[in-house]
C-alpha atoms as a PDB file:
ATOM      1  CA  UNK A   1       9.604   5.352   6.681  1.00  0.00           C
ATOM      2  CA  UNK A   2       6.906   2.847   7.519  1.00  0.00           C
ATOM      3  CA  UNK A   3       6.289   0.572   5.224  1.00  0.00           C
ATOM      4  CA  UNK A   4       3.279  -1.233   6.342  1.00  0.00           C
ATOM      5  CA  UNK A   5       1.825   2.236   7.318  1.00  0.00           C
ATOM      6  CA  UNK A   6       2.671   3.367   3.288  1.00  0.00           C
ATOM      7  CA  UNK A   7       1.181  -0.514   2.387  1.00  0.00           C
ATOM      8  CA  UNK A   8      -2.319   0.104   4.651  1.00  0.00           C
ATOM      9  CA  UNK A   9      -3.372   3.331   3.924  1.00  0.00           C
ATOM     10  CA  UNK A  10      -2.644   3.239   0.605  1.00  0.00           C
ATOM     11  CA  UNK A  11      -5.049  -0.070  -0.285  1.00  0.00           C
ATOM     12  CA  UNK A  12      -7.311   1.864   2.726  1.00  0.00           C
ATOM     13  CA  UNK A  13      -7.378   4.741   0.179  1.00  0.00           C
ATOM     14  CA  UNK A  14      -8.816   2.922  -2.119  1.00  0.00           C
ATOM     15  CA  UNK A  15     -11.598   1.020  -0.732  1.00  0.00           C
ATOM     16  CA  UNK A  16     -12.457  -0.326   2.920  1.00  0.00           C
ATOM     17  CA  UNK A  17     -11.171  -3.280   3.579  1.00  0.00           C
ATOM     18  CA  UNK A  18     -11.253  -6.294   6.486  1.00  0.00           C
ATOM     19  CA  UNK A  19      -8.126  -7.562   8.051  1.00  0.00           C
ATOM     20  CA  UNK A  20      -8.443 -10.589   5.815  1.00  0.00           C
ATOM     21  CA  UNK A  21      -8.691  -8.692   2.592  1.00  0.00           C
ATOM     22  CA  UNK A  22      -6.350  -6.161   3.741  1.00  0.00           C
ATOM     23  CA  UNK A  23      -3.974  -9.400   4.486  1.00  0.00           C
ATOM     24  CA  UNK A  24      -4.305 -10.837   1.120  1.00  0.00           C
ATOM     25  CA  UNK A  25      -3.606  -7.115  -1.027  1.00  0.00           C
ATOM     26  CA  UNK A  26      -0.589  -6.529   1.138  1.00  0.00           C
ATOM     27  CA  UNK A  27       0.735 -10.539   0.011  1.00  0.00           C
ATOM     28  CA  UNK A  28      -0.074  -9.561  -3.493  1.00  0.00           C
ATOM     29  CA  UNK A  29       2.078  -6.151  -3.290  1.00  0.00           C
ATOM     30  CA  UNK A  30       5.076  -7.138  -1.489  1.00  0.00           C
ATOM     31  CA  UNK A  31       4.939 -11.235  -3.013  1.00  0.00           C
ATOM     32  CA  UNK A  32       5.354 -12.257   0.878  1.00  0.00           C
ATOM     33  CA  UNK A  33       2.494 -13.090   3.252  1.00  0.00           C
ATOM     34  CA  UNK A  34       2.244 -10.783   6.071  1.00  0.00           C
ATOM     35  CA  UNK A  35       1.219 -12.635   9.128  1.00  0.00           C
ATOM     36  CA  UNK A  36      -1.726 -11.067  11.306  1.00  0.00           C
ATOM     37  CA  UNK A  37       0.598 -10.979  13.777  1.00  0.00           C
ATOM     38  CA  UNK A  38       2.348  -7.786  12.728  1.00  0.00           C
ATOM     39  CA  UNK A  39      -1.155  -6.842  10.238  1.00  0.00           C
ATOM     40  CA  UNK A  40      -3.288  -6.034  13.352  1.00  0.00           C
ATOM     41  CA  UNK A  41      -0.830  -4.282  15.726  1.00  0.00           C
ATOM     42  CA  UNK A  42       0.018  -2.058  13.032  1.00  0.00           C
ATOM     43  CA  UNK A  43      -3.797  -1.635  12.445  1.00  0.00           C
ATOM     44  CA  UNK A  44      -4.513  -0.997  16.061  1.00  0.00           C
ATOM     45  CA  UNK A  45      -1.308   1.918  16.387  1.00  0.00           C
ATOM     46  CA  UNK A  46      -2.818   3.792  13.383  1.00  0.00           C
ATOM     47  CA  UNK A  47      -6.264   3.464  14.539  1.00  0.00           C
ATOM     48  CA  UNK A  48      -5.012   4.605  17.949  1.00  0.00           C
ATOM     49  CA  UNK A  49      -3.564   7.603  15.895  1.00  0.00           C
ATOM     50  CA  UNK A  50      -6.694   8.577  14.106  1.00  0.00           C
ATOM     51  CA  UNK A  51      -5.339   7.259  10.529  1.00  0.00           C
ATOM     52  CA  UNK A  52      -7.869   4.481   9.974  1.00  0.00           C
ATOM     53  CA  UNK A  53     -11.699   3.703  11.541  1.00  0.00           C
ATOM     54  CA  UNK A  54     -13.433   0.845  12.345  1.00  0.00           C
ATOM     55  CA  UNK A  55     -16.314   0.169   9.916  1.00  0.00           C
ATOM     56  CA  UNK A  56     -19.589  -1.335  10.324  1.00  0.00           C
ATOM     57  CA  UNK A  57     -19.823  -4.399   8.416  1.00  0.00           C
ATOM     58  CA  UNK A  58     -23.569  -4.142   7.288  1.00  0.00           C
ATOM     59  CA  UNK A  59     -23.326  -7.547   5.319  1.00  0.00           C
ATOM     60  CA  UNK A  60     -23.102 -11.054   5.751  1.00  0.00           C
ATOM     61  CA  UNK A  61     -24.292 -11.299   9.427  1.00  0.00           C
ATOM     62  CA  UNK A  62     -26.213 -14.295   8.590  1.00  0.00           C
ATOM     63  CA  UNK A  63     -29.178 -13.362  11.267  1.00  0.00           C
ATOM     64  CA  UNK A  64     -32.446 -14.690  10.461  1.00  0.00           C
ATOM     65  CA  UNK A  65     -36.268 -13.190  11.852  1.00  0.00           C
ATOM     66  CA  UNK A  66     -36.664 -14.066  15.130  1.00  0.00           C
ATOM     67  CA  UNK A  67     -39.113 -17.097  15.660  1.00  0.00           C
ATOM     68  CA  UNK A  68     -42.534 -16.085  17.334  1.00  0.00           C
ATOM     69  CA  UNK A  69     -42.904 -18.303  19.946  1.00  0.00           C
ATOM     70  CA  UNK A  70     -46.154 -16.970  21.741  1.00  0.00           C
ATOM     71  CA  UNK A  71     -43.896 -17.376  24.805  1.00  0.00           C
ATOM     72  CA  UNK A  72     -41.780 -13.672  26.370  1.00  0.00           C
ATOM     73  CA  UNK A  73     -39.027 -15.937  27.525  1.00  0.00           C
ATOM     74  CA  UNK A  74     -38.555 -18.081  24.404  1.00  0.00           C
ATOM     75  CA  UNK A  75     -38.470 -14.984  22.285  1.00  0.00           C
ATOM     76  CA  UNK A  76     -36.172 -13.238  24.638  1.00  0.00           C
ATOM     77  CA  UNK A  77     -33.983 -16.154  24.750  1.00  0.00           C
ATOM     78  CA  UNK A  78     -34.358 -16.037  20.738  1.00  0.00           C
ATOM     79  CA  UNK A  79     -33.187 -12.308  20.945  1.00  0.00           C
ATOM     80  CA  UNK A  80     -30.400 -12.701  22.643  1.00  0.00           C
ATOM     81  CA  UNK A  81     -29.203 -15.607  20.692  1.00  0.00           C
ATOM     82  CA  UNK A  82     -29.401 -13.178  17.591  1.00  0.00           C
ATOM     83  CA  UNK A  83     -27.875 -10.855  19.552  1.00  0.00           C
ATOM     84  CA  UNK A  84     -24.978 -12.625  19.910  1.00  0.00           C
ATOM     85  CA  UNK A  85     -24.679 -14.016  16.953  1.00  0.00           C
ATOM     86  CA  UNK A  86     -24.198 -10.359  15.544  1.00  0.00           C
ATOM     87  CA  UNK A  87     -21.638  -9.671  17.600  1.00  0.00           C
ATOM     88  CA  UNK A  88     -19.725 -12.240  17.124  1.00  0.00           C
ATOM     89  CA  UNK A  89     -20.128 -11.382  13.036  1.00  0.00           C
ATOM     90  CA  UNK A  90     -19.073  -7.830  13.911  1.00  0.00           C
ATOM     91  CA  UNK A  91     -15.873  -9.266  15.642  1.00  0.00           C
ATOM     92  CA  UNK A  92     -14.815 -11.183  12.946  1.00  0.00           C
ATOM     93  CA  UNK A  93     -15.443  -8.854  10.288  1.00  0.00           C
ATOM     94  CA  UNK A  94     -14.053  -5.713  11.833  1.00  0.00           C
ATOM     95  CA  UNK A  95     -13.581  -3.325   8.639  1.00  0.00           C
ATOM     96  CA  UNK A  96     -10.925  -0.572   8.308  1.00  0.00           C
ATOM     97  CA  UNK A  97     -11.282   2.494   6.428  1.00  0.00           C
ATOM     98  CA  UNK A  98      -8.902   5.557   5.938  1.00  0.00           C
ATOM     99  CA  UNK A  99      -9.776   8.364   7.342  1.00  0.00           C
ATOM    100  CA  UNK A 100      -8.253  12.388   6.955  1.00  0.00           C
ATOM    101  CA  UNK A 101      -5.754  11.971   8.930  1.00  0.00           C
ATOM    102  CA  UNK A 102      -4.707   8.987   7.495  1.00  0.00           C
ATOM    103  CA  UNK A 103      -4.699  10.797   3.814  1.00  0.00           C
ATOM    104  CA  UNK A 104      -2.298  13.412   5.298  1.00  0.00           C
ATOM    105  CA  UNK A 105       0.169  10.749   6.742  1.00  0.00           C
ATOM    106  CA  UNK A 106      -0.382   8.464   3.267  1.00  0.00           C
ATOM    107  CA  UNK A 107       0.615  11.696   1.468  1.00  0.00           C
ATOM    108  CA  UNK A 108       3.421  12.521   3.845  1.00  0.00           C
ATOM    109  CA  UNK A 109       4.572   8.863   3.357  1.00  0.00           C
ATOM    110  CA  UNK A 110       4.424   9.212  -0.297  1.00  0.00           C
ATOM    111  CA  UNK A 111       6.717  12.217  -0.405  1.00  0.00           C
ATOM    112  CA  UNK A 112       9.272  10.806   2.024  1.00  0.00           C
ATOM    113  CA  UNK A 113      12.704  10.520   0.792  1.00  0.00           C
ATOM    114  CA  UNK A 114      13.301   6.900   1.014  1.00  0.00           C
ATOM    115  CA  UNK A 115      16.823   4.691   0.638  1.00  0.00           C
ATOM    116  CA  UNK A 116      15.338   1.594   1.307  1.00  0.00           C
ATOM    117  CA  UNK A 117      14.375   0.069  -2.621  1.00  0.00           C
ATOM    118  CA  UNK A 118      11.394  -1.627  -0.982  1.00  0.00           C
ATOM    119  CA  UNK A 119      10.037   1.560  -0.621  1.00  0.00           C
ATOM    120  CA  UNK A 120       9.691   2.931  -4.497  1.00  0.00           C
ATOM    121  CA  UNK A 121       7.775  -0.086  -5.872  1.00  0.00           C
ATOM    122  CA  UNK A 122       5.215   1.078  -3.623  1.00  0.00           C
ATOM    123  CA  UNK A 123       5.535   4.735  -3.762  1.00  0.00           C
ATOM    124  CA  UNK A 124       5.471   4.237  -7.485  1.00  0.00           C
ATOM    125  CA  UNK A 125       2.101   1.687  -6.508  1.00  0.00           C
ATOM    126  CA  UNK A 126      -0.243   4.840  -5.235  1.00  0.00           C
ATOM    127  CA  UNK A 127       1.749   7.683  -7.294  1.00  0.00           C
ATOM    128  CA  UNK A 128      -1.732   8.170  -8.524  1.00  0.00           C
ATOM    129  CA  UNK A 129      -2.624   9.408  -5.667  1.00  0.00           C
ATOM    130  CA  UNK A 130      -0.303  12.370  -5.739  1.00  0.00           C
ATOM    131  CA  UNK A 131      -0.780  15.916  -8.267  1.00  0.00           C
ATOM    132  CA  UNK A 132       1.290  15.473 -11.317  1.00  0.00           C
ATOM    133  CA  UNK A 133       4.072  17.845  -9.439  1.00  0.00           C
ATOM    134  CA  UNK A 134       4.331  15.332  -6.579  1.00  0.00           C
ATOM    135  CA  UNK A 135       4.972  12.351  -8.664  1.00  0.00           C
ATOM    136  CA  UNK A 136       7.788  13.671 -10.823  1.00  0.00           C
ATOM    137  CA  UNK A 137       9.479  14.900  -7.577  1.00  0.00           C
ATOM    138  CA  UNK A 138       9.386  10.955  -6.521  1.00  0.00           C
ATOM    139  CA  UNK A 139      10.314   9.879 -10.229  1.00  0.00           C
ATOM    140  CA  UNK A 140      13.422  12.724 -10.544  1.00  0.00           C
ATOM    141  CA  UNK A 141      14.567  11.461  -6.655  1.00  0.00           C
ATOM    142  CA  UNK A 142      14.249   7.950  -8.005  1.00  0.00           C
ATOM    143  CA  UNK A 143      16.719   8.566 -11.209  1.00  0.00           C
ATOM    144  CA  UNK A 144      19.144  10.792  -8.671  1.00  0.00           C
ATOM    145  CA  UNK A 145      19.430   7.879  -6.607  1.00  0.00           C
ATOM    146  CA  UNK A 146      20.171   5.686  -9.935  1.00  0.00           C
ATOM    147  CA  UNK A 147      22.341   8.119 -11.742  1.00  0.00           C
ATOM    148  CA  UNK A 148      24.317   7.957  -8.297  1.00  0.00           C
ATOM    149  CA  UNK A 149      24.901   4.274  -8.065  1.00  0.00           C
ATOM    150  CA  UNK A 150      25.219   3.742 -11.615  1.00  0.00           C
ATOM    151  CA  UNK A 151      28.332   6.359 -11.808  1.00  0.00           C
ATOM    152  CA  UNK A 152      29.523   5.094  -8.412  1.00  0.00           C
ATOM    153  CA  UNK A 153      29.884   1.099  -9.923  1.00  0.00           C
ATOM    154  CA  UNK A 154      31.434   2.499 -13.559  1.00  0.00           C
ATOM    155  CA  UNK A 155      33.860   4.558 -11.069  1.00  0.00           C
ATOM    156  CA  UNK A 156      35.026   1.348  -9.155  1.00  0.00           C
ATOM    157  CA  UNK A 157      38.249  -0.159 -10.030  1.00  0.00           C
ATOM    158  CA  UNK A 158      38.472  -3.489 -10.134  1.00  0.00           C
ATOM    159  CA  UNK A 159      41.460  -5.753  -8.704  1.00  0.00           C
ATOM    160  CA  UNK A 160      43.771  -7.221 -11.791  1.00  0.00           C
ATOM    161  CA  UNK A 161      43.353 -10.175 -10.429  1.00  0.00           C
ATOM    162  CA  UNK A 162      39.633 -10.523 -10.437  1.00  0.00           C
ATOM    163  CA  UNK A 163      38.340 -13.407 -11.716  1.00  0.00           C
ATOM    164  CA  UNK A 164      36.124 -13.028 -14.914  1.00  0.00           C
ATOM    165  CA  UNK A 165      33.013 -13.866 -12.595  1.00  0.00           C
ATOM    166  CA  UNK A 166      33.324 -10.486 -10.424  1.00  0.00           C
ATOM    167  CA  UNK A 167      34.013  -8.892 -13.812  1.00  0.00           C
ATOM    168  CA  UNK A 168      30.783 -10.346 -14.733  1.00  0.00           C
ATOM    169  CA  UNK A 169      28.620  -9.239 -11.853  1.00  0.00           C
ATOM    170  CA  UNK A 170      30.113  -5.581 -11.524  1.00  0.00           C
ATOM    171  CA  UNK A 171      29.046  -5.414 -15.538  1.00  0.00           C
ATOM    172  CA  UNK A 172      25.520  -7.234 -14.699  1.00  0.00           C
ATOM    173  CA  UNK A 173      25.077  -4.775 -11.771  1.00  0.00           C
ATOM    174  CA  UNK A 174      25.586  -1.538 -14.461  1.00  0.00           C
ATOM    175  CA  UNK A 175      23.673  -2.858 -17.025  1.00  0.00           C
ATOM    176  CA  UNK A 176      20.653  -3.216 -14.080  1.00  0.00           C
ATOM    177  CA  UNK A 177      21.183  -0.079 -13.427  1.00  0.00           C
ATOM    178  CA  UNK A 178      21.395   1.547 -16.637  1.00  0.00           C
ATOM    179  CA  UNK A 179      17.733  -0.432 -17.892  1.00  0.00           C
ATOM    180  CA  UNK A 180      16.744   1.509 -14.886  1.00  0.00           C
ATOM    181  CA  UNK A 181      17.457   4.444 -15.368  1.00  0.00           C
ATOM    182  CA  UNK A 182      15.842   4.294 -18.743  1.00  0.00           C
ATOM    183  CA  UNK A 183      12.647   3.068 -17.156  1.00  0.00           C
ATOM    184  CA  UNK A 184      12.457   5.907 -14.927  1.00  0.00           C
ATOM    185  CA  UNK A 185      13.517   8.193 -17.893  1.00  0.00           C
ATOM    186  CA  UNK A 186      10.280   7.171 -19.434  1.00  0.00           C
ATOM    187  CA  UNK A 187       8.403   7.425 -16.731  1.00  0.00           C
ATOM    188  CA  UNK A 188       9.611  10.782 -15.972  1.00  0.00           C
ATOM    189  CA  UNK A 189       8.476  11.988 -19.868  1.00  0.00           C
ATOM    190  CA  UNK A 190       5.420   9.951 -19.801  1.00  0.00           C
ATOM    191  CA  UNK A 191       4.496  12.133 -16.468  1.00  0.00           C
ATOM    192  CA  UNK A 192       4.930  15.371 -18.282  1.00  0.00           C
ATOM    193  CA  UNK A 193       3.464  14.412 -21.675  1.00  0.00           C
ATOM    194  CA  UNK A 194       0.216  12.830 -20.273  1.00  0.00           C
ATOM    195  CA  UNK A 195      -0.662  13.021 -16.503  1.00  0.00           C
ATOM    196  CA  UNK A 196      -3.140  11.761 -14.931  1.00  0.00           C
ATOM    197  CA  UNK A 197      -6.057  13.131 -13.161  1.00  0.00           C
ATOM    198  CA  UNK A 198      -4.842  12.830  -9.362  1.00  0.00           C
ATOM    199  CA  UNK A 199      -6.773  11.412  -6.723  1.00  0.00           C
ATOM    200  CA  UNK A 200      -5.770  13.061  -3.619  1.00  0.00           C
ATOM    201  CA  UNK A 201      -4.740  11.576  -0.636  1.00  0.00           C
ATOM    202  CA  UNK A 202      -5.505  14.926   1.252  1.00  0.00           C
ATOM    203  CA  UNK A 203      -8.930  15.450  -0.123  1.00  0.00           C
ATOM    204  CA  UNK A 204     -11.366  15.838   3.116  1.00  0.00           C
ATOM    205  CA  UNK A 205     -14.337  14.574   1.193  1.00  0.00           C
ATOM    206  CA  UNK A 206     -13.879  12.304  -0.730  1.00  0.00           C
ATOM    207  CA  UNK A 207     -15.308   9.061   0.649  1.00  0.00           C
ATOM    208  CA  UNK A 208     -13.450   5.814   0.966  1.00  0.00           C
ATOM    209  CA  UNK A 209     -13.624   3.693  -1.505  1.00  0.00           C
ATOM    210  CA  UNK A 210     -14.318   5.956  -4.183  1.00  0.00           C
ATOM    211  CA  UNK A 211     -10.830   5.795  -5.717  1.00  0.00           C
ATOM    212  CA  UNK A 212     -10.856   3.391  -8.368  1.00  0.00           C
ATOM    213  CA  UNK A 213      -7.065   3.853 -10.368  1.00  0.00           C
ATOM    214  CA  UNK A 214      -5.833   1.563 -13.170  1.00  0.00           C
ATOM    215  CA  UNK A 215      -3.526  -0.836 -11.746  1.00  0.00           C
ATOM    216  CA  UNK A 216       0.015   0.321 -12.186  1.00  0.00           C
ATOM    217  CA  UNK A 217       2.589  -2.366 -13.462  1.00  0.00           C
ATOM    218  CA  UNK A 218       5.895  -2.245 -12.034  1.00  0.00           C
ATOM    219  CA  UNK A 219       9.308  -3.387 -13.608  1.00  0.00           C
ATOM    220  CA  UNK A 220      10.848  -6.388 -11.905  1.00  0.00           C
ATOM    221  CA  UNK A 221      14.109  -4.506 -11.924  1.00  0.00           C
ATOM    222  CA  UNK A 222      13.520  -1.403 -10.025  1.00  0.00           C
ATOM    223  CA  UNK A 223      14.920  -2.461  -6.737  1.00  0.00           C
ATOM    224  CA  UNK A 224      18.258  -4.085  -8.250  1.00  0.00           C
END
């Protein structure tokens, strides 16, 4: 699984963004600046795959009326100034927006088994994106995975002669998991007692930008 591809359409899905916006949400999911060094190849493969568009940038050109001069060649030096002065605006401001294709593979993305721990803070991120049946598949895969380590680390015998500090950190490492599991426990009921309205990533339609979820709050421990 792609993580920045899960990370980029997923804010795309929510609103259009430039590659400095887009820059800053993807700091504030993973708590680590992502350099435009890997944003905008990564940007450039999925537009080359037909996930994401370029946007017009209608805003914040900064052109002014062109001056009459009473002279053709002033004001068609003038013009092409202004010209050029758009362009370059356009250039800077490139924006990116999802398209249906790129709702498919976000959708894909969000059903993808996944090892890696990075991945469920974000799957868990955009859940809302997903019908209520979609999301508890994630959830019950997330407390498999838990249930599995957590009975794997009770199983493990420990050496007599460990020292009361890896006694400590095998019962630290249980006790993680265990407050996990419980999370995801009440995640899991909360799911079936009240779900949410889903905003689908595979909706044809529905324009960018006009998904506006409540911001989900993730538990520090989920990736212990």
């Amino acid at each position: 699984m792609s993580l920045t591809d899960l990370a980029v359409l997923g804010l795309l899905s929510e609103q259009d963004l430039h590659g400095y916006e887009l820059q800053k949400r993807l700091a504030d999911l993973s708590g680590t600046r992502v350099s435009f060094g890997s944003l905008y190849p990564a940007l450039s493969r999925l537009e080359r795959e037909g996930a994401v568009r370029a946007v017009d940038d209608v805003t914040g050109t900064g052109t002014a009326p062109l001056p009459a001069t009473g002279s053709l060649a002033g004001e068609t030096a003038a013009f092409r100034a202004a010209l050029r002065q758009v362009r370059r605006g356009r250039r800077g401001r490139k924006v990116y927006g999802i398209t249906d294709a790129g709702r498919a593979r976000l959708a894909e993305l969000l059903e993808a088994p996944a090892d890696d721990d990075r991945a469920f803070p974000l799957q868990l991120t955009f859940l809302h994106l997903l019908p209520t049946s979609g999301r508890t598949r994630i959830l019950e895969r997330r407390r498999a995975q838990l249930a599995e380590r957590l009975a794997a680390v009770e199983a493990r015998p420990l050496d007599r002669t460990a020292t009361r500090w890896r006694r400590a950190l095998a019962a630290h490492e249980a006790e993680s998991l265990a407050r996990d599991l419980a999370w995801v426990d009440g995640l899991i009921a909360g799911a079936a007692e009240s779900p949410e309205p889903a905003a689908s990533v595979e909706s044809a339609t529905e324009p960018a930008g006009a998904v506006r979820p409540d911001t989900v709050t993730t538990n520090g421990g989920t990736t212990a």
